[in-house]
C-alpha atoms as a PDB file:
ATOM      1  CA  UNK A   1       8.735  -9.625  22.743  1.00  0.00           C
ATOM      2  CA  UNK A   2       7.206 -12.696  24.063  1.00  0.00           C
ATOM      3  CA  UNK A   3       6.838 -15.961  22.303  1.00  0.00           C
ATOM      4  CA  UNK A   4       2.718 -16.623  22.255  1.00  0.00           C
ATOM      5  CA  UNK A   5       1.963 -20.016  23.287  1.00  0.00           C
ATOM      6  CA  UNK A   6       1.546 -22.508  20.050  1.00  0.00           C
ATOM      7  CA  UNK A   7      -1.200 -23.732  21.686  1.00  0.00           C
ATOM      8  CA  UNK A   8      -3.438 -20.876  21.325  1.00  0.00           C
ATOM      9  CA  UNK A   9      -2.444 -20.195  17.698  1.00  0.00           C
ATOM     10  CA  UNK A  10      -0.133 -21.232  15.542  1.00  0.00           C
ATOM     11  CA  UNK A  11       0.473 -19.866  10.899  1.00  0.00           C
ATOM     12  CA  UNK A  12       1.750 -22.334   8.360  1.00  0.00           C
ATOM     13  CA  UNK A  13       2.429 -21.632   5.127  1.00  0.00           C
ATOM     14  CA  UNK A  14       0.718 -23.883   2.395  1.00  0.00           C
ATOM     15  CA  UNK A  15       3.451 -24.545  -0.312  1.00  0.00           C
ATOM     16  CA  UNK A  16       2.861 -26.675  -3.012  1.00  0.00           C
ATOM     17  CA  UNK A  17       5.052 -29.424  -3.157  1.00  0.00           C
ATOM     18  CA  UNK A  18       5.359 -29.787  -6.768  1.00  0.00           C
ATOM     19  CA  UNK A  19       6.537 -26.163  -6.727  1.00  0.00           C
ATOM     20  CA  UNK A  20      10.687 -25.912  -7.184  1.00  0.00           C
ATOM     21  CA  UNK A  21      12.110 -23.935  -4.521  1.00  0.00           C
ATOM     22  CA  UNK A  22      14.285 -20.922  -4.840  1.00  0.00           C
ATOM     23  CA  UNK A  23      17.510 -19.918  -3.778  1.00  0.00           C
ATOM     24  CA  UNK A  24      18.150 -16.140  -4.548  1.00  0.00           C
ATOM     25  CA  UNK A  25      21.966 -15.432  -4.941  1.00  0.00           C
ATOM     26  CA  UNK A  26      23.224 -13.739  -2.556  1.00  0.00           C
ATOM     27  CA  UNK A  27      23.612  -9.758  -2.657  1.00  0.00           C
ATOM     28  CA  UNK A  28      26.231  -8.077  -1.085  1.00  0.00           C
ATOM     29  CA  UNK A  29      25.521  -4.730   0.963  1.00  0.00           C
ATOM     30  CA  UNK A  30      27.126  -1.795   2.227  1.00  0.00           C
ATOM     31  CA  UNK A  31      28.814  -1.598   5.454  1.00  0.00           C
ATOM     32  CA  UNK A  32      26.332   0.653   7.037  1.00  0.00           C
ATOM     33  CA  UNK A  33      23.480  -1.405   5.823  1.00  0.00           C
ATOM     34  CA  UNK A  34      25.053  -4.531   6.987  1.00  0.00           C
ATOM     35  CA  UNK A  35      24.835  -3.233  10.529  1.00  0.00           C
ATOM     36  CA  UNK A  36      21.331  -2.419   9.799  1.00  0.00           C
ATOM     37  CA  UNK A  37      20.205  -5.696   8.804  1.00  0.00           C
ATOM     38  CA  UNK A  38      22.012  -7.509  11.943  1.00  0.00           C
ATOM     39  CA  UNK A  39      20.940  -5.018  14.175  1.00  0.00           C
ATOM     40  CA  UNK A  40      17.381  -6.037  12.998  1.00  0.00           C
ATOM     41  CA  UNK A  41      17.716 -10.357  12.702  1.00  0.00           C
ATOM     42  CA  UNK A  42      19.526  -9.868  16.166  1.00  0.00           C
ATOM     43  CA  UNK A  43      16.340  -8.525  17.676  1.00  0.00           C
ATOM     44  CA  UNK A  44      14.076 -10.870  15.643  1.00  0.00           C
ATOM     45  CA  UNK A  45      16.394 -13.702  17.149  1.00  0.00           C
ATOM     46  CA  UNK A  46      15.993 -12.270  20.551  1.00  0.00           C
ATOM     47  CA  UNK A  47      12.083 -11.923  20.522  1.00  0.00           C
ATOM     48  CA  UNK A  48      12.025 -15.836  18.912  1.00  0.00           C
ATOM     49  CA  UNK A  49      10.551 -14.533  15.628  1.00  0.00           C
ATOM     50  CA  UNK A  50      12.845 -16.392  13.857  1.00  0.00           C
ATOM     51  CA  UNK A  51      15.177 -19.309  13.638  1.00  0.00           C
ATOM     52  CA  UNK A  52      18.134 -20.214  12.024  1.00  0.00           C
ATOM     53  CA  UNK A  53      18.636 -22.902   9.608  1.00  0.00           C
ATOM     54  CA  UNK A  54      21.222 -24.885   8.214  1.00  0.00           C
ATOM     55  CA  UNK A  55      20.289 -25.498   4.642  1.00  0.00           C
ATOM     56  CA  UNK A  56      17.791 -23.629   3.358  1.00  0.00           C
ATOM     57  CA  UNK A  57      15.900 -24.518   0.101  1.00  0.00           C
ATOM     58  CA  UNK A  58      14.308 -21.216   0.023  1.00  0.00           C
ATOM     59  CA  UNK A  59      16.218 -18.018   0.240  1.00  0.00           C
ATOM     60  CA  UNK A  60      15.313 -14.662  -0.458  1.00  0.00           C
ATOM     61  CA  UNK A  61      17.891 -11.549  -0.145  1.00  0.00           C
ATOM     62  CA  UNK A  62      17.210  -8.805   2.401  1.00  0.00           C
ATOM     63  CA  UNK A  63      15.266  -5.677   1.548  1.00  0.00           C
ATOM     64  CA  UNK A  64      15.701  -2.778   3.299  1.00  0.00           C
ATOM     65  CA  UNK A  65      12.814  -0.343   3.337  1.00  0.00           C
ATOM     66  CA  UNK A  66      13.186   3.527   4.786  1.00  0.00           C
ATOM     67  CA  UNK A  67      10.281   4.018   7.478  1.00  0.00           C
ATOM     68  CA  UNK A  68       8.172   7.366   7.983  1.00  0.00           C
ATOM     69  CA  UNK A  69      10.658   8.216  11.150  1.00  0.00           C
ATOM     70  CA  UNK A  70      13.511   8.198   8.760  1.00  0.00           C
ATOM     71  CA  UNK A  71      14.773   3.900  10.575  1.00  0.00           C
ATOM     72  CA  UNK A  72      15.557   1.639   8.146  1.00  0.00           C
ATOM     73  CA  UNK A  73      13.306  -1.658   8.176  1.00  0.00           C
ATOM     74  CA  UNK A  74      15.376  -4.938   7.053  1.00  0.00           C
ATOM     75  CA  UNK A  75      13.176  -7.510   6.111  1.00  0.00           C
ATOM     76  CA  UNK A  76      14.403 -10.989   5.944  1.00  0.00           C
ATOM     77  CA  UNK A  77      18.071 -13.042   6.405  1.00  0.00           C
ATOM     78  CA  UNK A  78      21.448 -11.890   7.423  1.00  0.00           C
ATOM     79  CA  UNK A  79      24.293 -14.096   7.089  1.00  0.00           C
ATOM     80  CA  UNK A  80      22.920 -17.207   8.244  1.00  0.00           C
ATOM     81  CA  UNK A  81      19.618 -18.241   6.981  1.00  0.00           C
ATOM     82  CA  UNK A  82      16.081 -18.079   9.114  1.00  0.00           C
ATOM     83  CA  UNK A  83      12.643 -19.231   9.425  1.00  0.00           C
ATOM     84  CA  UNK A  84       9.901 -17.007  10.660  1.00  0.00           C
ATOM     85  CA  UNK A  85       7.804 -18.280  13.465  1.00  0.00           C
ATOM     86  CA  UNK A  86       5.190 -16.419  14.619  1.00  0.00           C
ATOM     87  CA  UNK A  87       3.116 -13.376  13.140  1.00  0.00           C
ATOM     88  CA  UNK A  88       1.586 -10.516  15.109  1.00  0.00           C
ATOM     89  CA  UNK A  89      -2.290 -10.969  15.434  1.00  0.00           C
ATOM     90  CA  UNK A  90      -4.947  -8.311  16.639  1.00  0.00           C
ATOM     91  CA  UNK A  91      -8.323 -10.269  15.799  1.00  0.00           C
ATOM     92  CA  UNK A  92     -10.499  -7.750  17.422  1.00  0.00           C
ATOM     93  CA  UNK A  93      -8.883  -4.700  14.669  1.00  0.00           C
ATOM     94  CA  UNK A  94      -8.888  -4.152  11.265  1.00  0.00           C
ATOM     95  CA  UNK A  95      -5.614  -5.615  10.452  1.00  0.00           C
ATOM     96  CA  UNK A  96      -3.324  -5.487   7.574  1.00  0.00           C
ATOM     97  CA  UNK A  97       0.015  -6.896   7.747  1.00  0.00           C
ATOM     98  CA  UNK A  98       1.703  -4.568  11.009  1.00  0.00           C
ATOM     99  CA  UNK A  99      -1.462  -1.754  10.615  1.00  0.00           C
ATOM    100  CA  UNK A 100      -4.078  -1.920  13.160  1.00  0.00           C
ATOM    101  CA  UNK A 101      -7.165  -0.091  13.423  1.00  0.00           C
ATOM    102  CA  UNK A 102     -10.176  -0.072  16.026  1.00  0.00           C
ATOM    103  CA  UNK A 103     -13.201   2.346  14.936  1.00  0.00           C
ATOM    104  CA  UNK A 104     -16.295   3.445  16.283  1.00  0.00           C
ATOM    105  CA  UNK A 105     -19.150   5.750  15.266  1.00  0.00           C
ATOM    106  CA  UNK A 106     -19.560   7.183  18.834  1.00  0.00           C
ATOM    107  CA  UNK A 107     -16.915   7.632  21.732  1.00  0.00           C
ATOM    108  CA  UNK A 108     -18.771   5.317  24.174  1.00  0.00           C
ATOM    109  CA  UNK A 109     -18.416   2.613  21.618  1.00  0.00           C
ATOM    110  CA  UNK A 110     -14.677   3.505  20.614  1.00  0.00           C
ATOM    111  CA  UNK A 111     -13.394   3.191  24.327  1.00  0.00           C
ATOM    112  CA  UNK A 112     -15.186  -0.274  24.516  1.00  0.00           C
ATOM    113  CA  UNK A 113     -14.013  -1.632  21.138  1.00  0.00           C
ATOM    114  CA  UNK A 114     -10.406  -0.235  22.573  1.00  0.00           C
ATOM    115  CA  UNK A 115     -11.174  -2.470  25.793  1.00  0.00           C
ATOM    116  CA  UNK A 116     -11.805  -5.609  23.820  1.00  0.00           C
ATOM    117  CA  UNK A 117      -9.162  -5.230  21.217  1.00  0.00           C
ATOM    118  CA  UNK A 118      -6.338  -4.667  24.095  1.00  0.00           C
ATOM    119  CA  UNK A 119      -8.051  -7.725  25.804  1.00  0.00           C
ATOM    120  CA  UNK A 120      -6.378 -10.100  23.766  1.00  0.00           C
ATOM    121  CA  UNK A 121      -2.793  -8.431  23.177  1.00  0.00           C
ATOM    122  CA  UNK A 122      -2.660  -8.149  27.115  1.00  0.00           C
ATOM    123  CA  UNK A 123      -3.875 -11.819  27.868  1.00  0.00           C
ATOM    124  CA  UNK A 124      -0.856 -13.594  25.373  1.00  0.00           C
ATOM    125  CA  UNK A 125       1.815 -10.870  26.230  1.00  0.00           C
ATOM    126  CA  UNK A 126       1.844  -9.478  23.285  1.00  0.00           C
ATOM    127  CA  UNK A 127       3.197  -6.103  23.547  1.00  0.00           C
ATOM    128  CA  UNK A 128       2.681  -2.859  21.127  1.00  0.00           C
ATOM    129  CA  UNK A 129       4.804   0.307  20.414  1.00  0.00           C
ATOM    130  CA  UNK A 130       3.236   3.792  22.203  1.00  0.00           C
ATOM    131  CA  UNK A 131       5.097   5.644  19.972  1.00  0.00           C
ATOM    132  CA  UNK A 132       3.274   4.294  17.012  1.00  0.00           C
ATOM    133  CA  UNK A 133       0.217   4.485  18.687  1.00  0.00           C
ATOM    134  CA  UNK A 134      -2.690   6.792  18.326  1.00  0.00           C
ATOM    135  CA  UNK A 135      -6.039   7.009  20.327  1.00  0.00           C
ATOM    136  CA  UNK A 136      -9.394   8.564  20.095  1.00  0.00           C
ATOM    137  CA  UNK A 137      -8.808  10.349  16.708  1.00  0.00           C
ATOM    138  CA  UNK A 138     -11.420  11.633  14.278  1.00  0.00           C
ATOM    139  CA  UNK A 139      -8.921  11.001  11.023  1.00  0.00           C
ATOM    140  CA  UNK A 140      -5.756   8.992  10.703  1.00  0.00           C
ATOM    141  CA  UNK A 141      -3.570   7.593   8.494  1.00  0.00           C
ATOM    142  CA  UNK A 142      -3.952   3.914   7.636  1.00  0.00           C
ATOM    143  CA  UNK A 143      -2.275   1.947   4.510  1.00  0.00           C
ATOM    144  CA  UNK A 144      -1.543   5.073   3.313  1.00  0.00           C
ATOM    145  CA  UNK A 145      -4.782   6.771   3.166  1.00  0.00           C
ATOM    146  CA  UNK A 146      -6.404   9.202   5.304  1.00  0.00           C
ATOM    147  CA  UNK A 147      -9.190   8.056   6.901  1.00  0.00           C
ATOM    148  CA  UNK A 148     -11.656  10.856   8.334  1.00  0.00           C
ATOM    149  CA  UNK A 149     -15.466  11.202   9.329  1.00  0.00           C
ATOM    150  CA  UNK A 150     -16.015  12.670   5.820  1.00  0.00           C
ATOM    151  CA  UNK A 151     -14.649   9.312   4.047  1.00  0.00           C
ATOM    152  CA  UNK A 152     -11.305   8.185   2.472  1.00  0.00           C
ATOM    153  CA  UNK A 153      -9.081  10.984   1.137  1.00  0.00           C
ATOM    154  CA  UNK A 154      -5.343  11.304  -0.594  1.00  0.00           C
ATOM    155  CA  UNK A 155      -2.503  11.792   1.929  1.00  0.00           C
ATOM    156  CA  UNK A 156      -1.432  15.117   1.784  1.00  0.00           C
ATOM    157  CA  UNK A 157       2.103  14.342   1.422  1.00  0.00           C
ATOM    158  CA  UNK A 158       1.072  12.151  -1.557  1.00  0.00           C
ATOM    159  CA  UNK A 159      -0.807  15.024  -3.539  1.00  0.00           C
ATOM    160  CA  UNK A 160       2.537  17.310  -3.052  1.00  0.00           C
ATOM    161  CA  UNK A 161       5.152  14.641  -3.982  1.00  0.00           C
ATOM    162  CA  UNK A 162       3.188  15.336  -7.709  1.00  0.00           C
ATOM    163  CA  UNK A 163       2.240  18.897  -7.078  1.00  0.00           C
ATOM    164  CA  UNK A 164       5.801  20.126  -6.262  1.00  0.00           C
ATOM    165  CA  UNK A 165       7.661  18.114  -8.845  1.00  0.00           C
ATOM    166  CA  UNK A 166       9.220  19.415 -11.683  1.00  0.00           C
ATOM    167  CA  UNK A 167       8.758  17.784 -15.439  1.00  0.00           C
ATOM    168  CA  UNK A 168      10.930  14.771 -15.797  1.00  0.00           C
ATOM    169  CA  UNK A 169      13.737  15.033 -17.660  1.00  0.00           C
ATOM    170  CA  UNK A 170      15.012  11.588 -17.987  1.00  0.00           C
ATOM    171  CA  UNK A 171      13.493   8.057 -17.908  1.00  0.00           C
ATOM    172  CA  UNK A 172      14.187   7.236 -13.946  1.00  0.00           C
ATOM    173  CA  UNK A 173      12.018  10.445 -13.328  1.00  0.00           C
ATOM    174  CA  UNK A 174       9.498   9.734 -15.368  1.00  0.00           C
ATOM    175  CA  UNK A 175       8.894   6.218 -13.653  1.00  0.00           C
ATOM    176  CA  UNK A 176       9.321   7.903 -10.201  1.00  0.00           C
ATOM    177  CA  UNK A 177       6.054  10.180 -11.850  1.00  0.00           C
ATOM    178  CA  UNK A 178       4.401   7.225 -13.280  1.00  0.00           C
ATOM    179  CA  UNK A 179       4.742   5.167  -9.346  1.00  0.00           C
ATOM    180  CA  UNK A 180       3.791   8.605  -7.400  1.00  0.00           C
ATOM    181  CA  UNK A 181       0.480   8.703 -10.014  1.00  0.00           C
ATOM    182  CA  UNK A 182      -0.283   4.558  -9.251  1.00  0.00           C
ATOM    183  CA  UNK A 183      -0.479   5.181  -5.747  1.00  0.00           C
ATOM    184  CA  UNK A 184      -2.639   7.508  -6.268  1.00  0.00           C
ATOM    185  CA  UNK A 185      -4.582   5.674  -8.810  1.00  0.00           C
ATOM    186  CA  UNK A 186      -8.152   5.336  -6.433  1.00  0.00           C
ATOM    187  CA  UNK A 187      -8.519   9.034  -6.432  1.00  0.00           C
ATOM    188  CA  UNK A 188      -7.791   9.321  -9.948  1.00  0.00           C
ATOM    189  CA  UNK A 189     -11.057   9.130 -12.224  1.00  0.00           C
ATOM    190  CA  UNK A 190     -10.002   8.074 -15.691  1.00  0.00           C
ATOM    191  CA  UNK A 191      -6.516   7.141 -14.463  1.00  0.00           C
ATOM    192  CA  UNK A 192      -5.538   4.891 -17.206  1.00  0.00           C
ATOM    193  CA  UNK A 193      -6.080   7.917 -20.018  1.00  0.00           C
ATOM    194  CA  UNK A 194      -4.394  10.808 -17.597  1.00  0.00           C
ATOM    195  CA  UNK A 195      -1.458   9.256 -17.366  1.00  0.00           C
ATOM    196  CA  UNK A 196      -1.213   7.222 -20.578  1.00  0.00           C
ATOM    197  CA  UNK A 197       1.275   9.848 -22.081  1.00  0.00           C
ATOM    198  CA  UNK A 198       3.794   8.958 -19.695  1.00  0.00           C
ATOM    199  CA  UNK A 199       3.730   4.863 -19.903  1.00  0.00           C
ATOM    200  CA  UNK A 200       4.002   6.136 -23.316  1.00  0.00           C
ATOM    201  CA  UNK A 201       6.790   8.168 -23.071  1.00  0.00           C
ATOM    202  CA  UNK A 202       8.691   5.264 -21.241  1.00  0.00           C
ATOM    203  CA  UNK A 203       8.078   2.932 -24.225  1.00  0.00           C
ATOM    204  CA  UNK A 204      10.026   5.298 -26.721  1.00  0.00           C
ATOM    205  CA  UNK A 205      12.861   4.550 -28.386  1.00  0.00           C
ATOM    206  CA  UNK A 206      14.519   7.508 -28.952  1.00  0.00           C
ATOM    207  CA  UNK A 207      16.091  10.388 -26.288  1.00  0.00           C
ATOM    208  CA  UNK A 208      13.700  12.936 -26.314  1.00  0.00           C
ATOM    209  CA  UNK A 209      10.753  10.838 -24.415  1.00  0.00           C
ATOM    210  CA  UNK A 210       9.122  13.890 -22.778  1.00  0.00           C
ATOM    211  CA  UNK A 211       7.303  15.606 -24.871  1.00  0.00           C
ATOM    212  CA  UNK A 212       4.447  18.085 -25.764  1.00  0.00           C
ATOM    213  CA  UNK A 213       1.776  15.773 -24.982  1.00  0.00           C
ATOM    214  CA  UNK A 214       3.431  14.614 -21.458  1.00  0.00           C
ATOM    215  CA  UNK A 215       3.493  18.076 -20.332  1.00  0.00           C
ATOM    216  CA  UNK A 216       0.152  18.805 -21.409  1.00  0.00           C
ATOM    217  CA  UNK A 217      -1.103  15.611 -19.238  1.00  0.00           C
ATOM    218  CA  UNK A 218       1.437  16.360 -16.665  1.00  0.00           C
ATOM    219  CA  UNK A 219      -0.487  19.538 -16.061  1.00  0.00           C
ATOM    220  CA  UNK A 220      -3.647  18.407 -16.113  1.00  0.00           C
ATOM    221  CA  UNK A 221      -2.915  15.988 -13.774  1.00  0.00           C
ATOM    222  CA  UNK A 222      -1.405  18.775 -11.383  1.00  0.00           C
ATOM    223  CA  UNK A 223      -4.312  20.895 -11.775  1.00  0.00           C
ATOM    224  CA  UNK A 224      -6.811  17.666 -10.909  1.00  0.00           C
ATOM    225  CA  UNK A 225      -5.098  17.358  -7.736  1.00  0.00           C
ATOM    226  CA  UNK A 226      -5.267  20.440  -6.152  1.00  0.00           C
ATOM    227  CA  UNK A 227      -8.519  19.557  -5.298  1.00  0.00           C
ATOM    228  CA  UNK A 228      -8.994  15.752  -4.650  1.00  0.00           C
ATOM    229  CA  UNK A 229     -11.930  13.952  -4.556  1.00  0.00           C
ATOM    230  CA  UNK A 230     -13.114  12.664  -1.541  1.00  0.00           C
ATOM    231  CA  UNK A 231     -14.097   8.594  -1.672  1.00  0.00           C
ATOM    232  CA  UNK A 232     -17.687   8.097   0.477  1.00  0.00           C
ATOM    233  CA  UNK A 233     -18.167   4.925   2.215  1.00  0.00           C
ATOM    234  CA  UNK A 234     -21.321   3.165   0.949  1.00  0.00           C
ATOM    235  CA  UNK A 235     -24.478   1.985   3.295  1.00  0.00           C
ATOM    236  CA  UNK A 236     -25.253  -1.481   3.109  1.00  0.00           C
ATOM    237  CA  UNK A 237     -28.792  -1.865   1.152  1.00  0.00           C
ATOM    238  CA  UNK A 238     -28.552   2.013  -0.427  1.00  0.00           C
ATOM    239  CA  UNK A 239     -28.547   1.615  -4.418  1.00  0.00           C
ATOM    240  CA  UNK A 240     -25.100   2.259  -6.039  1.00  0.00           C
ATOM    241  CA  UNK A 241     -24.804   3.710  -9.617  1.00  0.00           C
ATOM    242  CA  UNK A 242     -21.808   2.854 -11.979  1.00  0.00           C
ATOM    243  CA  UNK A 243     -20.963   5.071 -14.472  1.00  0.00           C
ATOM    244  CA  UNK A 244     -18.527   4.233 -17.417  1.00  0.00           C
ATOM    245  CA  UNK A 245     -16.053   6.095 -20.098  1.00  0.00           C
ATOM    246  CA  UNK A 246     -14.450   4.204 -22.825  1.00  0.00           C
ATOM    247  CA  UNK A 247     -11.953   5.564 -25.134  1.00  0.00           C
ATOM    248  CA  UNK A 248      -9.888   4.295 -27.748  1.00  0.00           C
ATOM    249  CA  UNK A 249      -7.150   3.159 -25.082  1.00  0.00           C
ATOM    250  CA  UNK A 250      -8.840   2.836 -21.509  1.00  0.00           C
ATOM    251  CA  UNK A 251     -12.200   1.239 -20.076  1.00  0.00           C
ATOM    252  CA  UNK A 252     -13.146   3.252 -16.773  1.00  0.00           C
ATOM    253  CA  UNK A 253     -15.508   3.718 -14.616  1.00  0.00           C
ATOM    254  CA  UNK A 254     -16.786   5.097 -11.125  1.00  0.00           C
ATOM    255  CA  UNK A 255     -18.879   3.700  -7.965  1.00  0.00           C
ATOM    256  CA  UNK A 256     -21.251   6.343  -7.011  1.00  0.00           C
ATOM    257  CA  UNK A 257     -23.814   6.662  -4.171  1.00  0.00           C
ATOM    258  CA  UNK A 258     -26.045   9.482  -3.753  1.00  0.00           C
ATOM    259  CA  UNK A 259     -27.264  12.005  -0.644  1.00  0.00           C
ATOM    260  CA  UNK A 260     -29.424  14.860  -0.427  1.00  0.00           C
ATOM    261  CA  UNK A 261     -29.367  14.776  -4.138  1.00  0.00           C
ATOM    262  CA  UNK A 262     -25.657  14.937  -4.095  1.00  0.00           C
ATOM    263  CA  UNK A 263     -23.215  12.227  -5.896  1.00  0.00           C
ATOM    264  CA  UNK A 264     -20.085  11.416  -4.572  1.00  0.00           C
ATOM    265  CA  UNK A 265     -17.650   8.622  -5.784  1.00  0.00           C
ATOM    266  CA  UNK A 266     -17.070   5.782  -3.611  1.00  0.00           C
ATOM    267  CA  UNK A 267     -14.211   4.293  -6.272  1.00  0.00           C
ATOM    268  CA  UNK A 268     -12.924   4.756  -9.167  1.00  0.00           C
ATOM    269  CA  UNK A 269     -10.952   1.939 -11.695  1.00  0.00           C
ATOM    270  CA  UNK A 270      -9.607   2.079 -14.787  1.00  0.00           C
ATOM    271  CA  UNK A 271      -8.169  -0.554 -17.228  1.00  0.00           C
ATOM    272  CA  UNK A 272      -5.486   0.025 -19.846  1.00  0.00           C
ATOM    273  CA  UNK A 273      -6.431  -1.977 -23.531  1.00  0.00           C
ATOM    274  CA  UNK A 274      -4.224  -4.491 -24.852  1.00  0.00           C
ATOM    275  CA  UNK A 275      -3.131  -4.283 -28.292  1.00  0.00           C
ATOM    276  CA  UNK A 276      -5.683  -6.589 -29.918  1.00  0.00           C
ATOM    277  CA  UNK A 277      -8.931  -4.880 -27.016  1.00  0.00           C
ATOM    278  CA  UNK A 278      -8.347  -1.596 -29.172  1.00  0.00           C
ATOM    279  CA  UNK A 279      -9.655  -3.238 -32.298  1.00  0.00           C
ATOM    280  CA  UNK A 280     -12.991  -4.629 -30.177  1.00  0.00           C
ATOM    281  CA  UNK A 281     -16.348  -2.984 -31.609  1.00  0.00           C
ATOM    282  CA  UNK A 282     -17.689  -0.017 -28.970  1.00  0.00           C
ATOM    283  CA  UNK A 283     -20.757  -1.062 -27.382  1.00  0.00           C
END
């Protein structure tokens, strides 16, 4: 890829000085994931994303992340320690991190918001991957939500990774439960008390962690999700409502906007209490 000219723009990061830096010891990898990770700094080194240094003051091991397609992502050092340089940039999308998006309410509009945003890629040589590329769509996937005409929804594949497990029988599955449930937190109204059983359940001493009550909530939860909510976007100047349920564990609540007499949530948060919050007066 292309080197973009300093001149036009250039990242820094803002370190404190006072701030000790860190050297992570190095981890050793597999054989297979060796040839990952060099296949991946190799072509970092190629496109001038990255440089390598002699001593580094900072140095964080490699982590290597499996992709949608099934390719394995390394992200950071090999052997030899480097500096990134440059950063992609898409300033007329919705960007986060490598996840671009250009939307429109009408067609017309999307094609000339598509003009404008490949404008600037195409003027500093920037260059983007077709096969990760998707045009003129009314719903898509983006930071792991699906985004449609109707509002923000669950993944699909997110609701089934819960749906089609089985009750965890030991404490890695019940943290691979309690991570599936976190992502899925913004759909969740009264998160925080559905899936309090199973933090529970983690902080147990004693073998049999899993018990009456986690399968009870486990349930529940699995029954909630077979039919999602589906998050509305609000309209700028329309009156919001905010609704909230407190319980002897858990503050929550819900953003709500209404249409055609019709409520529908536009997020929902909840908040665990600390030990010494449980003893606070209700309100």
């Amino acid at each position: 890829m292309p080197g973009i000219d300093p001149q036009i723009i250039c990242h820094r990061l803002h370190v404190n000085p006072a701030v000790k830096p860190v050297a992570q010891k190095r981890r050793n990898f597999a054989p297979e994931r060796v040839a990952i990770i060099e296949a991946e700094i190799d072509k970092l080194l190629a496109a001038g994303f990255i440089e390598e240094v002699s001593y580094a003051k900072w140095l964080v091991n490699v982590v290597l992340v499996t992709k949608k397609d099934k390719e394995r992502r390394s992200n950071l050092p090999k052997a030899g320690e480097q500096n990134f340089q440059k950063e992609q940039i898409g300033k007329t999308m919705e960007v986060y991190v490598d996840d671009m998006l250009v939307k429109a309410p009408e067609r017309a509009d999307h094609i000339k918001n598509l003009a404008e945003a490949f404008s600037l890629p195409r003027k500093y040589n920037i260059k983007l991957n077709p096969s990760k590329c998707t045009f003129g769509v009314s719903s898509s996937r983006f930071l792991g939500y699906l985004v449609t005409q109707r509002g923000i929804e669950a993944h699909p594949n997110q609701i089934k990774a819960i749906l089609n497990v089985k009750s965890p029988a030991t404490t890695k599955e019940i943290q691979s439960l309690t991570g599936r449930a976190t992502a899925l937190k913004r759909f969740l109204s009264r998160s925080t008390d559905k899936c309090r059983p199973f933090f529970k359940a983690l902080k147990k001493g004693h073998r049999d962690k899993w018990d009456e009550e986690c399968e009870v909530a486990f349930q529940n939860l699995k029954t909630y999700l077979t039919a999602p909510p589906l998050l509305s976007k609000s309209i700028p100047g329309e009156d919001l409502y905010i609704y909230l349920a407190v319980s002897d564990s858990a503050i929550s609540s819900a953003l709500i906007r209404e249409e055609l007499g019709a409520q529908h949530p536009v997020f929902y948060i909840s908040k665990a209490l600390l030990n010494a919050e449980t003893r606070y007066p209700k309100i």
